[in-house]
N, C-alpha and C. Protein backbone atom coordinates (compact mmCIF):
# COMPACT_ATOMS: atom_id res chain seq x y z
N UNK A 1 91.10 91.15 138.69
CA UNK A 1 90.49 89.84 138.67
C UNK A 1 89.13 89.93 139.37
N UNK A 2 88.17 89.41 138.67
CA UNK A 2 86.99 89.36 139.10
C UNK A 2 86.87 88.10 140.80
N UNK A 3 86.33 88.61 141.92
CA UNK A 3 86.50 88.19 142.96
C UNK A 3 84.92 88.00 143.00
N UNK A 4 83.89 86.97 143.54
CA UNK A 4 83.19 86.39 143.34
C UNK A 4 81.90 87.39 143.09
N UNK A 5 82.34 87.43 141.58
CA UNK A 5 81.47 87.77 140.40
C UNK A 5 81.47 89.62 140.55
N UNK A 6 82.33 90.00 141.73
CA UNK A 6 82.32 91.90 141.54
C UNK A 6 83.73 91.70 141.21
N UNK A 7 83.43 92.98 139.62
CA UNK A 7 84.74 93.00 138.93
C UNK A 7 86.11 93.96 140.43
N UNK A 8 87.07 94.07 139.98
CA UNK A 8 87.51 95.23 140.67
C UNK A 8 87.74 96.33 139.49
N UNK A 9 87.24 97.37 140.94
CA UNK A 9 87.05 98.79 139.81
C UNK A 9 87.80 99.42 140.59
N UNK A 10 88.44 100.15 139.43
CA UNK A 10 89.35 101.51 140.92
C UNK A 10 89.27 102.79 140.04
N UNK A 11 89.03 103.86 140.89
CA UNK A 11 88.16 105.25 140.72
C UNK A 11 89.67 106.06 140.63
N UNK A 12 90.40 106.64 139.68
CA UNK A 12 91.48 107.60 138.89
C UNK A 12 91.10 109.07 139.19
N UNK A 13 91.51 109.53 139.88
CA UNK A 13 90.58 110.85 140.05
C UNK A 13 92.14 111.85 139.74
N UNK A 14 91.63 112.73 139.13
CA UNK A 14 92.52 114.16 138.69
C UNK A 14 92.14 115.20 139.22
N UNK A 15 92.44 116.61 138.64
CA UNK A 15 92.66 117.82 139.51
C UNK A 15 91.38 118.88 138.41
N UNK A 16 90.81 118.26 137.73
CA UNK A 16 89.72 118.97 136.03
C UNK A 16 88.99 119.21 137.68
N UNK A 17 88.01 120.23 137.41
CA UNK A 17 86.47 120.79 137.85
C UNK A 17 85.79 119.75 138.15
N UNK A 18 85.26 118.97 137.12
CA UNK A 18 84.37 118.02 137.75
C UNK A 18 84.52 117.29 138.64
N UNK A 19 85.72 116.86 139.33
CA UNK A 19 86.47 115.77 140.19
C UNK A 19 85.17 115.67 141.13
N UNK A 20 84.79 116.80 141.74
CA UNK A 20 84.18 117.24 143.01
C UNK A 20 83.32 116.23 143.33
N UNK A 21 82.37 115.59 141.58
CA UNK A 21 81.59 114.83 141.76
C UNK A 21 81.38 113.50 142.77
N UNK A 22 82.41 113.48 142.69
CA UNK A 22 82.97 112.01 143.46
C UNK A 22 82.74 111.87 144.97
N UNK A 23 82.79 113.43 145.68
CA UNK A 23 83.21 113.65 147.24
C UNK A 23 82.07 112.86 147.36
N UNK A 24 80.51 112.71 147.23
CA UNK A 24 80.10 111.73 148.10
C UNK A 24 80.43 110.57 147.41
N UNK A 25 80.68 109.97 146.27
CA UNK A 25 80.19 108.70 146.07
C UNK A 25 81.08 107.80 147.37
N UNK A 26 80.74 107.13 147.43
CA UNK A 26 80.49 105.22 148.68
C UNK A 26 82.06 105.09 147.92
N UNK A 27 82.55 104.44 148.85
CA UNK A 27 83.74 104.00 148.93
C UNK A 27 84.32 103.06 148.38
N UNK A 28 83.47 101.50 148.77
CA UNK A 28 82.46 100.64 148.84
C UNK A 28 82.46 100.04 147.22
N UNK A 29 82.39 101.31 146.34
CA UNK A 29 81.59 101.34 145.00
C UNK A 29 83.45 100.58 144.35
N UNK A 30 84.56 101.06 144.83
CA UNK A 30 85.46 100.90 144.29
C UNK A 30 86.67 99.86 145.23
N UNK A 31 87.59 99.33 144.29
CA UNK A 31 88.77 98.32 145.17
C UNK A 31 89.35 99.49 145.80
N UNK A 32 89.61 100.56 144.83
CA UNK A 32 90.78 101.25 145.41
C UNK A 32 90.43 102.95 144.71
N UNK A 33 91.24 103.67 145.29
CA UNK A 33 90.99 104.83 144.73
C UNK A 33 92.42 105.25 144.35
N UNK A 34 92.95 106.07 142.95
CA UNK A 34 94.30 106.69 143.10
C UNK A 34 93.92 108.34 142.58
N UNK A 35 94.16 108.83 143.30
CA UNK A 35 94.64 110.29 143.22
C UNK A 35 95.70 111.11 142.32
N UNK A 36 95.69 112.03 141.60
CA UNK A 36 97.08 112.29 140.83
C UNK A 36 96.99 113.83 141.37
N UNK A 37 98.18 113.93 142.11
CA UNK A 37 98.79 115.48 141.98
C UNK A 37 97.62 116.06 143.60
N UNK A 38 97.12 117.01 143.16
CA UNK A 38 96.07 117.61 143.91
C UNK A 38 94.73 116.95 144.65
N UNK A 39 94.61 116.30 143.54
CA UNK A 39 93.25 115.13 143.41
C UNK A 39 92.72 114.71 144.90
N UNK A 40 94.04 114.25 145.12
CA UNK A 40 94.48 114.07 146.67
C UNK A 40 93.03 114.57 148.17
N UNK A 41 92.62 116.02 147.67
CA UNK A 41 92.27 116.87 148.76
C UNK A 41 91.10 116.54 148.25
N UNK A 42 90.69 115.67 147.15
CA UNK A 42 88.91 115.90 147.01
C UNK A 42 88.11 115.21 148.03
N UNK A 43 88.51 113.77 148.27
CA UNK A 43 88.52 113.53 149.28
C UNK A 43 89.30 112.42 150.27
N UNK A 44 89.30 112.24 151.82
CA UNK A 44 89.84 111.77 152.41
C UNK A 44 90.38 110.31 152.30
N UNK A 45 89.77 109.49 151.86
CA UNK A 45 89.50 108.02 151.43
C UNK A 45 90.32 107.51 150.27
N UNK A 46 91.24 108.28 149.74
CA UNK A 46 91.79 107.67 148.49
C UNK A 46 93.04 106.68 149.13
N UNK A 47 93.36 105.97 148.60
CA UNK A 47 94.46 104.79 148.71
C UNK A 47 95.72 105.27 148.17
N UNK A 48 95.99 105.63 146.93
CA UNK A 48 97.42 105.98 146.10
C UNK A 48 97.65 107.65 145.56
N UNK A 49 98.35 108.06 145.78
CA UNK A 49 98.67 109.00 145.16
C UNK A 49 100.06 108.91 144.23
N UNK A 50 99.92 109.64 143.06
CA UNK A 50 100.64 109.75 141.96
C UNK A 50 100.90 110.87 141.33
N UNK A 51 101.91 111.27 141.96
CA UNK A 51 102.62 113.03 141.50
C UNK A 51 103.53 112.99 140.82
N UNK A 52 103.38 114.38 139.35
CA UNK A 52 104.45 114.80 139.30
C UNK A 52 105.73 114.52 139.85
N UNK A 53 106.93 114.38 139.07
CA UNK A 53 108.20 114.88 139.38
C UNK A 53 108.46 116.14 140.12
N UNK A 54 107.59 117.12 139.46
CA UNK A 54 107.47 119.02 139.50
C UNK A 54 106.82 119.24 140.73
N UNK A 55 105.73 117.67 140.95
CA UNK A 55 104.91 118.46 141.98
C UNK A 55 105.46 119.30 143.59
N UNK A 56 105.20 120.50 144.00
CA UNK A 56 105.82 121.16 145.05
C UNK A 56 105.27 120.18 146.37
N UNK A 57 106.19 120.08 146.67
CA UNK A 57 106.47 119.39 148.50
C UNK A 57 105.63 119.96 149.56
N UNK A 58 105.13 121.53 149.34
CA UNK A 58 104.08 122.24 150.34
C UNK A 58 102.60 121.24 149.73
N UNK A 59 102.85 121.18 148.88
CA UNK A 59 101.42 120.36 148.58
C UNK A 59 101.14 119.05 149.04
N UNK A 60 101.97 118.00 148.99
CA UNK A 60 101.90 117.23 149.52
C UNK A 60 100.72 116.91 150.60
N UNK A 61 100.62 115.74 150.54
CA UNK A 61 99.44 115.55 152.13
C UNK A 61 100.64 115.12 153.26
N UNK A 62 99.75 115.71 154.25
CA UNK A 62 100.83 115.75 155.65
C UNK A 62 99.91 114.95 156.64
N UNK A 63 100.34 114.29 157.15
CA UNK A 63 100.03 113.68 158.74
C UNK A 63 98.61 112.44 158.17
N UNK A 64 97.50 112.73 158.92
CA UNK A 64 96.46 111.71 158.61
C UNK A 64 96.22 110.77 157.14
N UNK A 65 96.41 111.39 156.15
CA UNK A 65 95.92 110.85 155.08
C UNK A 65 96.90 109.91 154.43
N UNK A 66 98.18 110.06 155.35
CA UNK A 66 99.82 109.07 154.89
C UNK A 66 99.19 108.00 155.72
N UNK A 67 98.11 107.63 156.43
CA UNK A 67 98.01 106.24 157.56
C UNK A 67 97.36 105.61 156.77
N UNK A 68 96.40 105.80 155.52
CA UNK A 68 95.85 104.97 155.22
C UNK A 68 96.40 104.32 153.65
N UNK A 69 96.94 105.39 153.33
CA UNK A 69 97.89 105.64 151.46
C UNK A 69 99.30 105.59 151.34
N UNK A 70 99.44 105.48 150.02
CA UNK A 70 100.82 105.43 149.88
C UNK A 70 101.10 106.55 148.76
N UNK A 71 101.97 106.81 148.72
CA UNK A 71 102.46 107.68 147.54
C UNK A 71 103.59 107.86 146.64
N UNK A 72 102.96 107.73 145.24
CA UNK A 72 104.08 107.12 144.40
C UNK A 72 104.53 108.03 143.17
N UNK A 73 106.16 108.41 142.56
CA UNK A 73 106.49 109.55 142.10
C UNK A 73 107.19 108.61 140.45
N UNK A 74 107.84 109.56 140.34
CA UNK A 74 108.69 108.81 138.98
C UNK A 74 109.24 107.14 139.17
N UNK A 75 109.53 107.12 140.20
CA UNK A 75 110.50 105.94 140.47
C UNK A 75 109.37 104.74 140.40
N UNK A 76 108.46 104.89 140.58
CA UNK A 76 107.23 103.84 140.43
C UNK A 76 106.55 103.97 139.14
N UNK A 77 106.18 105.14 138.54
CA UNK A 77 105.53 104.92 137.44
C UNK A 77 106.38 104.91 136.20
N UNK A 78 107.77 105.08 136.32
CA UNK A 78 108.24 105.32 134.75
C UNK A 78 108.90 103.65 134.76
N UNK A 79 108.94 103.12 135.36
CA UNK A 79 109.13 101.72 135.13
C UNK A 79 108.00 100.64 134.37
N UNK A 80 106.87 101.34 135.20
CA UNK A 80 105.74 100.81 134.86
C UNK A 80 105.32 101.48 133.62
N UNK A 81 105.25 102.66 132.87
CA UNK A 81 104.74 103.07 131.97
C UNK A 81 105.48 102.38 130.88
N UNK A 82 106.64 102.29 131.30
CA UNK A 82 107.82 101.56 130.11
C UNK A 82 107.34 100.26 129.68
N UNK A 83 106.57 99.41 130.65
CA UNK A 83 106.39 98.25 130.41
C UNK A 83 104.91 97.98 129.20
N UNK A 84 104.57 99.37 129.10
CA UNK A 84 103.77 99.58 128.09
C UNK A 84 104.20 100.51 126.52
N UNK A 85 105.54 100.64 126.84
CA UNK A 85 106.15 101.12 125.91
C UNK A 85 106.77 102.51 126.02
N UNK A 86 106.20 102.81 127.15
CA UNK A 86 107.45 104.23 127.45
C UNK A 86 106.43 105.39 126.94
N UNK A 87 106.98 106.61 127.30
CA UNK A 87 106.33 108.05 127.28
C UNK A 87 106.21 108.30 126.14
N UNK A 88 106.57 108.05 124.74
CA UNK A 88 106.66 108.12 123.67
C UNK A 88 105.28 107.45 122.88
N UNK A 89 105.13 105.81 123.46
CA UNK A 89 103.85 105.53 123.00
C UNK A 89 102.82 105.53 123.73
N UNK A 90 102.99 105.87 125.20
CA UNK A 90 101.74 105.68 126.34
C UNK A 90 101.42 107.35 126.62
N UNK A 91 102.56 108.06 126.20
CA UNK A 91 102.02 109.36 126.10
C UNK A 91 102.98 109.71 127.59
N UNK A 92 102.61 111.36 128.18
CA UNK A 92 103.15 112.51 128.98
C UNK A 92 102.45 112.64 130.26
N UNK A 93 101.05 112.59 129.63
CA UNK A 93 100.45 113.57 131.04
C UNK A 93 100.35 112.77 131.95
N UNK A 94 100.12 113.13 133.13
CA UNK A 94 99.98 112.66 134.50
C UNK A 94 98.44 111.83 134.40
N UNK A 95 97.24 112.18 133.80
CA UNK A 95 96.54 111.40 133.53
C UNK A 95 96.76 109.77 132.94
N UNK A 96 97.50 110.12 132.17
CA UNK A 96 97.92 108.97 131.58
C UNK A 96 98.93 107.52 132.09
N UNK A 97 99.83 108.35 132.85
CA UNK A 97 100.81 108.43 133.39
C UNK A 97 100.50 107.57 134.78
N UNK A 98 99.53 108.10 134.96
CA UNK A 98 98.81 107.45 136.09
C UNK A 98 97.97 106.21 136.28
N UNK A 99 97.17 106.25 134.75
CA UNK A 99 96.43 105.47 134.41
C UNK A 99 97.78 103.88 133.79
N UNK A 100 98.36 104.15 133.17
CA UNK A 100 99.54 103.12 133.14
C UNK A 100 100.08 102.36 134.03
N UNK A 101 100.34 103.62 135.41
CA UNK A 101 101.27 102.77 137.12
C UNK A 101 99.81 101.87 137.00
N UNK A 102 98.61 102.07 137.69
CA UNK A 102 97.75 102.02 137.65
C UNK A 102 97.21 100.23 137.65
N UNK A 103 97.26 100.52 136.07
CA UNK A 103 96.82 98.94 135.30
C UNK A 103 98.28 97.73 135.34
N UNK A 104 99.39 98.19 135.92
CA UNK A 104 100.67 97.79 135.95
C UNK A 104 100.54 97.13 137.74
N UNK A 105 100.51 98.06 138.06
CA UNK A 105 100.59 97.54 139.55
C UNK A 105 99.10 96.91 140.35
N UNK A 106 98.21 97.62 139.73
CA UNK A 106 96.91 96.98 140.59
C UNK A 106 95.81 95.98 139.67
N UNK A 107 96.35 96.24 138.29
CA UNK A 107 95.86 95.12 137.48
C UNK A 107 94.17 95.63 137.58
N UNK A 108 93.22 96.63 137.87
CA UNK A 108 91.65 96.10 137.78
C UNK A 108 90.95 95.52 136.72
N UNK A 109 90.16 95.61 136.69
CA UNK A 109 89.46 94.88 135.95
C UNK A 109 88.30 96.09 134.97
N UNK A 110 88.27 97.17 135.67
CA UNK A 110 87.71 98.20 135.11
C UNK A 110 88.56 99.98 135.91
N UNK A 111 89.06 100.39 135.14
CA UNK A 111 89.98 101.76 135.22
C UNK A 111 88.62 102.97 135.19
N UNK A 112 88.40 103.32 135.98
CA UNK A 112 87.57 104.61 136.25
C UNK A 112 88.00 105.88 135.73
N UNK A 113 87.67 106.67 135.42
CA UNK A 113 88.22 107.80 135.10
C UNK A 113 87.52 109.55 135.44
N UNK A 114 87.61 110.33 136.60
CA UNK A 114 87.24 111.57 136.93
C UNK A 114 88.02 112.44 137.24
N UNK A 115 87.70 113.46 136.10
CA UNK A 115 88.68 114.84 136.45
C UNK A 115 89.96 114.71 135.69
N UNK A 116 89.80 114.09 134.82
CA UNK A 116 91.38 113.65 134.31
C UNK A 116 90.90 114.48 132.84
N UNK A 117 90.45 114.82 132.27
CA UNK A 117 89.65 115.65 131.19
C UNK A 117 90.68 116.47 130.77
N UNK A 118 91.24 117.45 131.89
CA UNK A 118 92.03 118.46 131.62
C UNK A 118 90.60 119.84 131.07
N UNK A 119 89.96 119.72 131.62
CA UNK A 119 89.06 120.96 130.88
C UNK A 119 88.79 121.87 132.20
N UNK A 120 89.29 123.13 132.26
CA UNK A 120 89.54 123.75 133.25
C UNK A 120 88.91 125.06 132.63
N UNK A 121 88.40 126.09 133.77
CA UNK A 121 87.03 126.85 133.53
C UNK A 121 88.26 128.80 133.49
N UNK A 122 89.04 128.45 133.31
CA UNK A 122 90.01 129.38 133.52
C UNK A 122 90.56 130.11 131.94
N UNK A 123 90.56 131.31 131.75
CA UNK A 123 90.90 130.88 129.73
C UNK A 123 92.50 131.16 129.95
N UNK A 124 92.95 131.23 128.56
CA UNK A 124 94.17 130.56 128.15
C UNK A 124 94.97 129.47 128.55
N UNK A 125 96.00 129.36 128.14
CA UNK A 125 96.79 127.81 128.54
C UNK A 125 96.64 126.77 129.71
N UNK A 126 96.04 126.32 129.65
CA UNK A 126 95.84 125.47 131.40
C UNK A 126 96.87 124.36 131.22
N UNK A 127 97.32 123.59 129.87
CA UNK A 127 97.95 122.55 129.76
C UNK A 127 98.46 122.53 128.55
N UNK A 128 99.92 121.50 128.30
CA UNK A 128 100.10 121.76 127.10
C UNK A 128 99.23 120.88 125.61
């Protein structure tokens, strides 16, 4: 919902190469920030995180970055993706996946999107 006349925007950031771009942008610029998976470490300031089922537990963020965020797994987004029709029509990936909890729970008004590409500088299979 537009709050007097600035839309809310919230900045989707993934684990693609380019993410990096973001480490300086202003904070400021967005309502909220959500993180998926790794995304997490680009930088300090994000609000939500959204992992994998798969994702490993050493990865996780530990200590400081739980005071300001929350973090949310299957049990939050497959309810919410459903309400858009489920994995079948909203699709698999964690990009997506994310982008669904996302527009379900925080409603913005404009969905950002960095690093969610999946285009990774590595050759063969990076994704399915």
């Amino acid at each position: 919902m537009v709050i007097d006349g600035t839309p809310n925007v919230i900045l989707l950031i993934g684990s693609a190469p380019d993410v990096v771009r973001c480490e300086a942008w202003p904070k400021q610029a967005f309502g909220k920030i959500v993180a998926i998976n790794n995304a997490w470490r680009v930088r300090p300031d994000w609000d939500f995180l959204v992992h994998a089922g798969d994702f490993p537990a050493e990865r996780m963020p530990q200590g400081d970055p739980l005071q300001q965020a929350q973090i949310f797994s299957a049990s939050h987004y497959v309810p919410a993706q459903n309400s858009f029709g489920g994995f079948v029509y909203a699709g698999g990936t964690m990009s997506m996946t994310a982008a669904y909890w996302t527009i379900h729970s925080q409603k913005p008004d404009v969905l950002a999107f960095l690093g969610c590409d999946m285009i990774y500088d590595q050759p063969g299979n990076t994704h399915f």
